[in-house]
C-alpha atoms as a PDB file:
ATOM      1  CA  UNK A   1     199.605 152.652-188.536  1.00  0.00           C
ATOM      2  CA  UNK A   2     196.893 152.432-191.598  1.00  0.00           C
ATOM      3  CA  UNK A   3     195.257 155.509-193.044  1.00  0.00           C
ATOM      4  CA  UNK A   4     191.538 155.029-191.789  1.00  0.00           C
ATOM      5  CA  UNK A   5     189.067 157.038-194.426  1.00  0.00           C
ATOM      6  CA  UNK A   6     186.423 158.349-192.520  1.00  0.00           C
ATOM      7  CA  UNK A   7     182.856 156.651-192.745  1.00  0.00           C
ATOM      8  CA  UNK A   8     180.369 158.146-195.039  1.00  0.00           C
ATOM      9  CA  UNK A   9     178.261 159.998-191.971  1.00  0.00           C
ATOM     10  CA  UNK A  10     181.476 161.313-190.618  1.00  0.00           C
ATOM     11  CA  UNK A  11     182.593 162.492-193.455  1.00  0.00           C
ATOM     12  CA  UNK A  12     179.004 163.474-194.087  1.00  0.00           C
ATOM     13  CA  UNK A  13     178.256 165.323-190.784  1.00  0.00           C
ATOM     14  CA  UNK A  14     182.176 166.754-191.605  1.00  0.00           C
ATOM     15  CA  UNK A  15     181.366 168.011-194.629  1.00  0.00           C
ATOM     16  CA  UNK A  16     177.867 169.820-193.620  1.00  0.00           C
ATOM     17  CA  UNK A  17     179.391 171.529-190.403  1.00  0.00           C
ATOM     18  CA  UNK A  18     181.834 172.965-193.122  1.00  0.00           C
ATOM     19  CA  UNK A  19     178.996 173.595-195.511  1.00  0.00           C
ATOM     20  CA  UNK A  20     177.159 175.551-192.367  1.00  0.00           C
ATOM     21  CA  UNK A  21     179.862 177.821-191.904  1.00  0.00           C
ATOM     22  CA  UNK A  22     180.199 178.571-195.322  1.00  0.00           C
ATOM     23  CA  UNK A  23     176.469 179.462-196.081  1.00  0.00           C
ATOM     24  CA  UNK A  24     176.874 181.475-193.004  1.00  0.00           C
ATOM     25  CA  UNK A  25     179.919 183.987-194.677  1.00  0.00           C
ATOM     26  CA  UNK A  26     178.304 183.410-198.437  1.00  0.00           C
ATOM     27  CA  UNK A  27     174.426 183.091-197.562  1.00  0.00           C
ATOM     28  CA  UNK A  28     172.077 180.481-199.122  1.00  0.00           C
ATOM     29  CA  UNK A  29     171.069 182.790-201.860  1.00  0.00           C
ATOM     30  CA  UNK A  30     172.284 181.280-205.198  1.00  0.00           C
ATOM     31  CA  UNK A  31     174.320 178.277-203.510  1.00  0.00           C
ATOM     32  CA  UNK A  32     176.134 177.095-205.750  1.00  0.00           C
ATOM     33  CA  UNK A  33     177.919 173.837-205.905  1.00  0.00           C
ATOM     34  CA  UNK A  34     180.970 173.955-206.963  1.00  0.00           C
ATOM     35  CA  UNK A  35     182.004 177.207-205.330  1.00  0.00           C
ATOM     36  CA  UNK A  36     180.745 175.851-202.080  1.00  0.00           C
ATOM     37  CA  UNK A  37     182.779 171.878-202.532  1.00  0.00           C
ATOM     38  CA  UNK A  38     186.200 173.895-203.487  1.00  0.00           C
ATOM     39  CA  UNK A  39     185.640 175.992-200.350  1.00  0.00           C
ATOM     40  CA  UNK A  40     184.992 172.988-198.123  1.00  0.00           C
ATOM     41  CA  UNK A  41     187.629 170.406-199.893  1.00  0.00           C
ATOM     42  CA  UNK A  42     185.008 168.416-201.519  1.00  0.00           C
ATOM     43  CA  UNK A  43     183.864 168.035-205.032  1.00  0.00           C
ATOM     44  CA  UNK A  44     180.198 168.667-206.020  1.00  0.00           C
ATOM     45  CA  UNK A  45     180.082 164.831-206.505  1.00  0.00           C
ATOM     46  CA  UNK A  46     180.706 163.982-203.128  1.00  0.00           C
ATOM     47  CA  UNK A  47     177.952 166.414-201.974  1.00  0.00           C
ATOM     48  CA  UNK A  48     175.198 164.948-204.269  1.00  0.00           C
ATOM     49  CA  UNK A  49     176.420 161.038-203.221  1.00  0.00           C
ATOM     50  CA  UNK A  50     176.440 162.167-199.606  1.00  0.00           C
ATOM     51  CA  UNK A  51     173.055 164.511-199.526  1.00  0.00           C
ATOM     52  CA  UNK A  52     171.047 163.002-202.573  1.00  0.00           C
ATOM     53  CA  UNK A  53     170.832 166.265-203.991  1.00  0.00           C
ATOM     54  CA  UNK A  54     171.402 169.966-204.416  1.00  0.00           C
ATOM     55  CA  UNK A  55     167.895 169.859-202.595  1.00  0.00           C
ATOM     56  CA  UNK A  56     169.144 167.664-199.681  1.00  0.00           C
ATOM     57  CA  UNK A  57     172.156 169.644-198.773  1.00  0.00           C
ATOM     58  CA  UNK A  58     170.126 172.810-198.489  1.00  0.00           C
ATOM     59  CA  UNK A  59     167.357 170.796-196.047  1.00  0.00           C
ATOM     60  CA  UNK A  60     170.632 169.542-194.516  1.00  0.00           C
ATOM     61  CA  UNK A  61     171.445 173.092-193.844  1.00  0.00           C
ATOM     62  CA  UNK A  62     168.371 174.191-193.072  1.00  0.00           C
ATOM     63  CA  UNK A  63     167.917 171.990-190.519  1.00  0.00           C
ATOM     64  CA  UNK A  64     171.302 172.290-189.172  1.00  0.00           C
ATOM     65  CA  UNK A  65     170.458 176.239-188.802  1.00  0.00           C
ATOM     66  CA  UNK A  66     167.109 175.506-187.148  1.00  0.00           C
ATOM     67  CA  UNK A  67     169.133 173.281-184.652  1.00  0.00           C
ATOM     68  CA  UNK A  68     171.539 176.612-183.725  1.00  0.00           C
ATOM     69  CA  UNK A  69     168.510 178.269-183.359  1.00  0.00           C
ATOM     70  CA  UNK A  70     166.462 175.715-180.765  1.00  0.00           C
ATOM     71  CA  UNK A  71     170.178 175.353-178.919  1.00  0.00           C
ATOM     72  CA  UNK A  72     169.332 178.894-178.249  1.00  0.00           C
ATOM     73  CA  UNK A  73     165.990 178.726-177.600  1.00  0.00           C
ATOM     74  CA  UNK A  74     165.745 175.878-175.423  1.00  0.00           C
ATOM     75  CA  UNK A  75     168.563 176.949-173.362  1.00  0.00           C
ATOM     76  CA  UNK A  76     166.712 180.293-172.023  1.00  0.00           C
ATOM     77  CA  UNK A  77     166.664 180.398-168.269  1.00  0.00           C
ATOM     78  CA  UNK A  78     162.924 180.461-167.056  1.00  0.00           C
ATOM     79  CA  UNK A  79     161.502 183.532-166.147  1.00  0.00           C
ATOM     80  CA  UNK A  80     158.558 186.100-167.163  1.00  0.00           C
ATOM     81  CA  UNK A  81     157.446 186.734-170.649  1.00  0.00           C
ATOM     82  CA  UNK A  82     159.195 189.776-170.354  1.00  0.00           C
ATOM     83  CA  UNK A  83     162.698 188.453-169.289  1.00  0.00           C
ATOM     84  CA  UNK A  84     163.098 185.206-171.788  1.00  0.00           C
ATOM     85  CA  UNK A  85     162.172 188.059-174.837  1.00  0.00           C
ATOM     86  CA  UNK A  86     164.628 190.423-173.328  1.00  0.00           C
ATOM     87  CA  UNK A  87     167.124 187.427-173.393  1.00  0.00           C
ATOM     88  CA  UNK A  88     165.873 186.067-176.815  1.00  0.00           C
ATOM     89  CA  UNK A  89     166.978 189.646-178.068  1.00  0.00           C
ATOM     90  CA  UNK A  90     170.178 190.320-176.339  1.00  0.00           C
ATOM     91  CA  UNK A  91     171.305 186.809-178.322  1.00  0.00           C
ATOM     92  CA  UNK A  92     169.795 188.291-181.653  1.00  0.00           C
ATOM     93  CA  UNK A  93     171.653 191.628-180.821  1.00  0.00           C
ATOM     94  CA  UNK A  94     174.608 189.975-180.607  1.00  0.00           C
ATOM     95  CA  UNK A  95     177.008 190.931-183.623  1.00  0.00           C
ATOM     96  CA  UNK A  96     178.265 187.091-183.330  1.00  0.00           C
ATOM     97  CA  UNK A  97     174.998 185.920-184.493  1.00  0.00           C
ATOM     98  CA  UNK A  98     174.305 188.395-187.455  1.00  0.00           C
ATOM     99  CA  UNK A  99     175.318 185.767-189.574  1.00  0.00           C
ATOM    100  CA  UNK A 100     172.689 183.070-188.543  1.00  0.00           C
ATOM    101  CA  UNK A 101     170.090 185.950-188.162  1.00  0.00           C
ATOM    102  CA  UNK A 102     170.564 186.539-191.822  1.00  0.00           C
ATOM    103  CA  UNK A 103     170.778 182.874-192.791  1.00  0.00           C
ATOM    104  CA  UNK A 104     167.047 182.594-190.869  1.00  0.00           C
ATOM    105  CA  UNK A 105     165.903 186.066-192.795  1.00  0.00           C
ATOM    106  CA  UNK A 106     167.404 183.924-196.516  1.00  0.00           C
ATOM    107  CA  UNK A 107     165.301 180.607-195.585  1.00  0.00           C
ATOM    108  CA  UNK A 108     162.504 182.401-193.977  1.00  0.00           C
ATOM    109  CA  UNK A 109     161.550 184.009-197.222  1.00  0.00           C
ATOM    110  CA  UNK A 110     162.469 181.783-199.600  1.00  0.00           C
ATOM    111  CA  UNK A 111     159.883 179.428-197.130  1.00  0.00           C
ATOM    112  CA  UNK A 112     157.338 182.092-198.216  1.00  0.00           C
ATOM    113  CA  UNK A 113     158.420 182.299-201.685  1.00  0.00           C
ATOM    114  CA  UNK A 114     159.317 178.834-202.389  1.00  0.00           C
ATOM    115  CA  UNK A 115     156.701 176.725-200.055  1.00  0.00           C
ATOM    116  CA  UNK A 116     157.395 173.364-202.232  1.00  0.00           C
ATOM    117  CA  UNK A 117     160.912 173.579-202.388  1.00  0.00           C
ATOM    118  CA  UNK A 118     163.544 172.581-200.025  1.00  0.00           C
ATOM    119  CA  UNK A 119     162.500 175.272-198.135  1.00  0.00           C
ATOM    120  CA  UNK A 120     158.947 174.128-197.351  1.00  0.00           C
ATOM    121  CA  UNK A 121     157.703 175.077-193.682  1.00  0.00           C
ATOM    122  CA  UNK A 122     160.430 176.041-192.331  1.00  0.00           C
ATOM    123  CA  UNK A 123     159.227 179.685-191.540  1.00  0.00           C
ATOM    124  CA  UNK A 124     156.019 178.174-189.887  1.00  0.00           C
ATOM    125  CA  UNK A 125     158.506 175.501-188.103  1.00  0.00           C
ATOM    126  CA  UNK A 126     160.063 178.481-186.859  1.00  0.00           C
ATOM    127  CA  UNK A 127     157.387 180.567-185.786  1.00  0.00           C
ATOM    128  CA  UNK A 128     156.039 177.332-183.913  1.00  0.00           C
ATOM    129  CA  UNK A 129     159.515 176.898-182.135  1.00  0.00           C
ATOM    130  CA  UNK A 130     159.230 180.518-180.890  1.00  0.00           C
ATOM    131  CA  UNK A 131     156.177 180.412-179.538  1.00  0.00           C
ATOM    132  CA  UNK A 132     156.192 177.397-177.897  1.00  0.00           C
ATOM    133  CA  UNK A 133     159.492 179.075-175.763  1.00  0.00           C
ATOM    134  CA  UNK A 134     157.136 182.373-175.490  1.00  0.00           C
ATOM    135  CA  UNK A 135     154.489 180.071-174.084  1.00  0.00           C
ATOM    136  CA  UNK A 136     156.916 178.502-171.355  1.00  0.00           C
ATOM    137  CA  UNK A 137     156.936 181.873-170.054  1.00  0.00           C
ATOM    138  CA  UNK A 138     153.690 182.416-169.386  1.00  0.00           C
ATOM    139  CA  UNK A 139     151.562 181.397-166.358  1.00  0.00           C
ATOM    140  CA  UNK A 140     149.746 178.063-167.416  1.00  0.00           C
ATOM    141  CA  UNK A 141     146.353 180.281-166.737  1.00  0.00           C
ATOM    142  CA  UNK A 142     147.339 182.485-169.223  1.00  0.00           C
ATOM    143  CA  UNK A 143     149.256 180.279-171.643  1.00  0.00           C
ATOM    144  CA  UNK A 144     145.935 178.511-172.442  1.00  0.00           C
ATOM    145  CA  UNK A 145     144.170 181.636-173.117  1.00  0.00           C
ATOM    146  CA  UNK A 146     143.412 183.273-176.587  1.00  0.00           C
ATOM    147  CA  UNK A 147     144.679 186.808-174.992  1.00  0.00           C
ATOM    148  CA  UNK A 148     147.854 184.939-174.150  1.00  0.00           C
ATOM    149  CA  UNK A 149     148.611 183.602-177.605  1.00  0.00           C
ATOM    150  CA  UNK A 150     147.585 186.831-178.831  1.00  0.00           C
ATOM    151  CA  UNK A 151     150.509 188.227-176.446  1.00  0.00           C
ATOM    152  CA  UNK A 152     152.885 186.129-177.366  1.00  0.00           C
ATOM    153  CA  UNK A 153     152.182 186.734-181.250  1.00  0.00           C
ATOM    154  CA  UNK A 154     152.718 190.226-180.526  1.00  0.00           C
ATOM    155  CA  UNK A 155     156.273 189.570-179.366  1.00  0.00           C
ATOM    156  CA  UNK A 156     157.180 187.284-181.769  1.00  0.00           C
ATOM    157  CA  UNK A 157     156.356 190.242-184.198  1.00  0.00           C
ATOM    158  CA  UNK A 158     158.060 192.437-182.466  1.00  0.00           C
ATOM    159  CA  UNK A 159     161.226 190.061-182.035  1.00  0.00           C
ATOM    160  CA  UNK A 160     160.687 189.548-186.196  1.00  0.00           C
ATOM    161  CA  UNK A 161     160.670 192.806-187.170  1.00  0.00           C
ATOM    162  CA  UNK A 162     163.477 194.049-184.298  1.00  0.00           C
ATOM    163  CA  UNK A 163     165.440 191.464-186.111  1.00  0.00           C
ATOM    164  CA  UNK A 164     164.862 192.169-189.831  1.00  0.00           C
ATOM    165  CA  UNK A 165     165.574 195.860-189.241  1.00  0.00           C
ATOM    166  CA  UNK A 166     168.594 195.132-187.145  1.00  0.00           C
ATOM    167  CA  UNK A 167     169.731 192.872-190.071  1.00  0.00           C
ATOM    168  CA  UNK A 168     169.256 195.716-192.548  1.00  0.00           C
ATOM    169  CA  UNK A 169     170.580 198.674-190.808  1.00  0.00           C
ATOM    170  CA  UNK A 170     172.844 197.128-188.116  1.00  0.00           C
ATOM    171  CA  UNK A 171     171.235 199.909-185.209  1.00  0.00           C
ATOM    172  CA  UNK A 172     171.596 197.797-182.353  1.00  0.00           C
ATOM    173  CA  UNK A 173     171.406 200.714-180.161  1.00  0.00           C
ATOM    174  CA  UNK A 174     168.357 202.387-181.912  1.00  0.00           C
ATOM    175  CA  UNK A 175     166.511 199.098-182.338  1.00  0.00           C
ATOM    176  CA  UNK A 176     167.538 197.504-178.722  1.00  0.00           C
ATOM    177  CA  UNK A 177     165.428 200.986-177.337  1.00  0.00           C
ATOM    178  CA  UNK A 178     162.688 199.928-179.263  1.00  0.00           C
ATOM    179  CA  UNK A 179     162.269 196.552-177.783  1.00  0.00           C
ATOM    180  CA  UNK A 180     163.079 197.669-174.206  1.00  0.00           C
ATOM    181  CA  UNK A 181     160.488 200.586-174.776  1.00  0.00           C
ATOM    182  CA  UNK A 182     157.899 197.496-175.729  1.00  0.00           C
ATOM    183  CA  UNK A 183     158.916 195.282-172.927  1.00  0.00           C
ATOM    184  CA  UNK A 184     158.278 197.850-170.455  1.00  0.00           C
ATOM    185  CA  UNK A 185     154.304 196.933-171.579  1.00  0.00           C
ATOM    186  CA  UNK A 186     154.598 193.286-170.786  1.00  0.00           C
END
């Protein structure tokens, strides 16, 4: 039997799950490198052969995040506006997903901050991805509506900022009575 190297994609696609996981413990803020190759069993060279640059492994990342986060989104069980947010935040109050949450918070802002960087549009690709899922659970009458985009902007903002305080404080319990208080109005 032959030791088989694996082929650049595997090793690639290898090499960015283990990448993912790490940004997840370390965050993206101030990646660096060689910190993140020794942790994975790679060598910075390998990353920059594999992802072009510094630049591609963070849109590699990036878009490996925003895939956990459509996985989520797209596999919400239909119901009322008010159900698929209550769902939407008993997966963000999840401790297990604190991690991504703040991963999204990092590349969310550094979108803002950063808008021609690797970073570019991924908060709006996010914001679209929500509330085209917020739209799905609207009647079509309503969906088409300016009053129901304006509805479902108001729970993405709620969602946002239930999430950004929930990242900051870790209150589950306060800020999980604040969004059942709100859903109450839908």
């Amino acid at each position: 039997m032959t030791d088989v190297e694996p082929s650049p994609s595997a090793r690639k696609a290898e090499l960015l799950e283990l990448a993912y996981r790490y940004v997840l413990d370390h965050g993206l803020v101030d990646l660096s490198l060689r910190p993140l190759a020794a942790a994975i069993g790679s060598s910075p060279r390998v990353l920059l052969f594999l992802f072009g640059s510094k630049d591609g492994l963070i849109q590699a990342l990036l878009a490996r995040a925003r895939a956990d986060e459509l996985s989520m989104l797209e596999g919400l069980p239909p119901g009322s506006l008010a159900e698929v947010t209550s769902r939407i935040w008993a997966w963000a109050a999840d401790p297990r997903h604190r991690p991504v949450l703040v991963l999204w918070a990092q590349a969310y802002v550094r979108s803002l901050t950063e808008p021609d960087g690797p970073w570019a549009s991924f908060a709006q690709s996010t914001v679209d991805d929500w509330l085209a899922v917020l739209a799905r659970a609207q009647p079509p009458a309503v969906r088409r509506t300016r009053a129901g985009l304006a509805q479902r902007t108001q729970v993405l903002a709620v969602l946002r900022g239930a999430i950004l305080d929930l990242i900051a404080t870790g209150d589950s319990r306060r800020i999980t009575a604040a969004v059942d208080a709100y859903l109450r109005t839908l």
